[in-house]
C-alpha atoms as a PDB file:
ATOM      1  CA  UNK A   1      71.517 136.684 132.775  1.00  0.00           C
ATOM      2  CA  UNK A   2      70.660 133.698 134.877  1.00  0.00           C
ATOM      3  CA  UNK A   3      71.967 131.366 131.893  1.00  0.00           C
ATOM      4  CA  UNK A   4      75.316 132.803 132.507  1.00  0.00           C
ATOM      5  CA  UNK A   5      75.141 131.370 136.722  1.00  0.00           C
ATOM      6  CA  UNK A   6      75.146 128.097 134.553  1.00  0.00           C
ATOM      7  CA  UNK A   7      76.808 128.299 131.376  1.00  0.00           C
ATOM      8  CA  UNK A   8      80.294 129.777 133.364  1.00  0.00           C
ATOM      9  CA  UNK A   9      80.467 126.987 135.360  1.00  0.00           C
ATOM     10  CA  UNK A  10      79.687 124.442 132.901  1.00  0.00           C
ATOM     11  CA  UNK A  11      82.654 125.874 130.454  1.00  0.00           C
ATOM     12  CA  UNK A  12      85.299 126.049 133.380  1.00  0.00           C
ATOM     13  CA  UNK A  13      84.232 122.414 134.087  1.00  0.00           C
ATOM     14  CA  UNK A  14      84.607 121.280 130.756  1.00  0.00           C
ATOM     15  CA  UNK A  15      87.967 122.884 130.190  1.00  0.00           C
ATOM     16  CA  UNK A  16      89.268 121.571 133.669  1.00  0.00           C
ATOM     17  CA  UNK A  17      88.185 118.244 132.211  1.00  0.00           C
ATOM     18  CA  UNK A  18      90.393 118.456 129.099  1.00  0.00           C
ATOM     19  CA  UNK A  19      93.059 119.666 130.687  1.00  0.00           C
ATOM     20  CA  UNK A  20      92.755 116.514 132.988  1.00  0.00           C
ATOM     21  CA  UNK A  21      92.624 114.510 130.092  1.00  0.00           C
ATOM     22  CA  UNK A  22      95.317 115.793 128.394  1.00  0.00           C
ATOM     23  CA  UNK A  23      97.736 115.746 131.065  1.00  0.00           C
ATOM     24  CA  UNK A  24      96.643 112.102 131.645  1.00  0.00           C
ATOM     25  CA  UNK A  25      97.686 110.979 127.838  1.00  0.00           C
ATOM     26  CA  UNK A  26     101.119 113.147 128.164  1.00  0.00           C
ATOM     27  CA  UNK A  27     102.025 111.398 131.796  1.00  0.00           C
ATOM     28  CA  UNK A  28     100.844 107.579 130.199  1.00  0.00           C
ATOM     29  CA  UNK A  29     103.174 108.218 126.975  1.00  0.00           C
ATOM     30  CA  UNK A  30     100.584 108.886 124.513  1.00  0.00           C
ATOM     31  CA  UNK A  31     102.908 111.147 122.943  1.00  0.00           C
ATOM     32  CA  UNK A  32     106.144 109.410 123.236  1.00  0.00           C
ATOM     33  CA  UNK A  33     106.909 108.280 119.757  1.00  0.00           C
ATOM     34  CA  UNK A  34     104.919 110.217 117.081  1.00  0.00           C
ATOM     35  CA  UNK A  35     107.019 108.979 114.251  1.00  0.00           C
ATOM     36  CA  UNK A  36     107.190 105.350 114.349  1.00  0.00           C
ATOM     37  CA  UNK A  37     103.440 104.858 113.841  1.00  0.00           C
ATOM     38  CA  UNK A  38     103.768 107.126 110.854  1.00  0.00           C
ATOM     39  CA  UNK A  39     106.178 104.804 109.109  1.00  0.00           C
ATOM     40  CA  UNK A  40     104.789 101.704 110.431  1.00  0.00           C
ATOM     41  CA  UNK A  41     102.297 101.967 107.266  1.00  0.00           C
ATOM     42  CA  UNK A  42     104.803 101.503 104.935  1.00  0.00           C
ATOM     43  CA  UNK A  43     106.373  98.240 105.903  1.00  0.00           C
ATOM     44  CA  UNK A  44     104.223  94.794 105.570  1.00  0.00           C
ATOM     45  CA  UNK A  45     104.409  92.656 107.948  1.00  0.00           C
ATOM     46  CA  UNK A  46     104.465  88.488 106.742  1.00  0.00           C
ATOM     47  CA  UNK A  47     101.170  87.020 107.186  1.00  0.00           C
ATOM     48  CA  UNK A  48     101.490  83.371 108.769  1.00  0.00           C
ATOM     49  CA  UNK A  49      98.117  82.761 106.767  1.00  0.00           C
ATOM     50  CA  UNK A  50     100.243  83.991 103.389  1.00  0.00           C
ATOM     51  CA  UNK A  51     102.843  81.499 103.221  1.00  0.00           C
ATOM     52  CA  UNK A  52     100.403  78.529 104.253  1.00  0.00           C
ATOM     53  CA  UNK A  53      98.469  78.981 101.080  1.00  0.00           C
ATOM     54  CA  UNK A  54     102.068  79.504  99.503  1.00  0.00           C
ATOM     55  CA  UNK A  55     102.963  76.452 100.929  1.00  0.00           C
ATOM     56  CA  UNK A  56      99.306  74.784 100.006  1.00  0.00           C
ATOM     57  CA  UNK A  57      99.691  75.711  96.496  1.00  0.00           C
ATOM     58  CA  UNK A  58     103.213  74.034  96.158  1.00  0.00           C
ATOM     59  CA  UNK A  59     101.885  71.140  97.597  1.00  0.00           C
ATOM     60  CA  UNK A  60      98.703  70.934  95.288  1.00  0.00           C
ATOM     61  CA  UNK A  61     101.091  71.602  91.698  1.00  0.00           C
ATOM     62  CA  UNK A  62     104.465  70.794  92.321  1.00  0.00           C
ATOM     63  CA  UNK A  63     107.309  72.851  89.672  1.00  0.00           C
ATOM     64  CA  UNK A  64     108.530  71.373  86.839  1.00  0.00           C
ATOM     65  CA  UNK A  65     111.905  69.858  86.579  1.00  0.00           C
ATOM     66  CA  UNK A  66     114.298  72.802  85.909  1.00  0.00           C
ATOM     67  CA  UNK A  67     117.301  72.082  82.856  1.00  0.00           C
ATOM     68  CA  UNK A  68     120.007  73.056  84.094  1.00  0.00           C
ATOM     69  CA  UNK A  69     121.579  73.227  80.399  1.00  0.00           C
ATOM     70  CA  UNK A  70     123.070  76.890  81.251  1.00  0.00           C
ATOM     71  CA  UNK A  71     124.541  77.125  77.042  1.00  0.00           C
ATOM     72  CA  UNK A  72     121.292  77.386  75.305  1.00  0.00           C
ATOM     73  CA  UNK A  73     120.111  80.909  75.770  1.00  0.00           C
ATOM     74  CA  UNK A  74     116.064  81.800  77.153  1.00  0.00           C
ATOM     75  CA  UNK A  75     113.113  81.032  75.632  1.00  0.00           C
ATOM     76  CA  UNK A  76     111.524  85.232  74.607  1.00  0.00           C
END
């Protein structure tokens, strides 16, 4: 029985704490936009580090000259 003098107290702190909490992340827009972070994982964003190499590697091995003969038909 004495637990309880404790344990009651201790739970309606606890709660009084989350609620706190919980109000806090609803009044500092936690839960403004649920969606957008959802489909945020879907798009890829360009990498400046990405094209540098791109850029790099062009550098390094330039392309071959292209024909521009348009009549003879691709190579299979």
């Amino acid at each position: 029985m004495p637990a309880l003098y404790i344990m009651i107290p201790a739970a309606l702190l606890i709660v009084a704490i989350a609620i706190y909490i919980f109000f806090w992340a609803v009044d500092s827009g936690q839960y403004d936009d649920l969606d957008s972070p959802a489909h945020s994982i879907l798009f890829d964003e360009q990498d400046p580090q990405h094209t540098a190499a791109v850029e790099e590697t062009r550098r390094q091995h330039p392309a071959p000259a292209q024909d521009n003969d348009t009549s003879a038909p691709p190579h299979a």
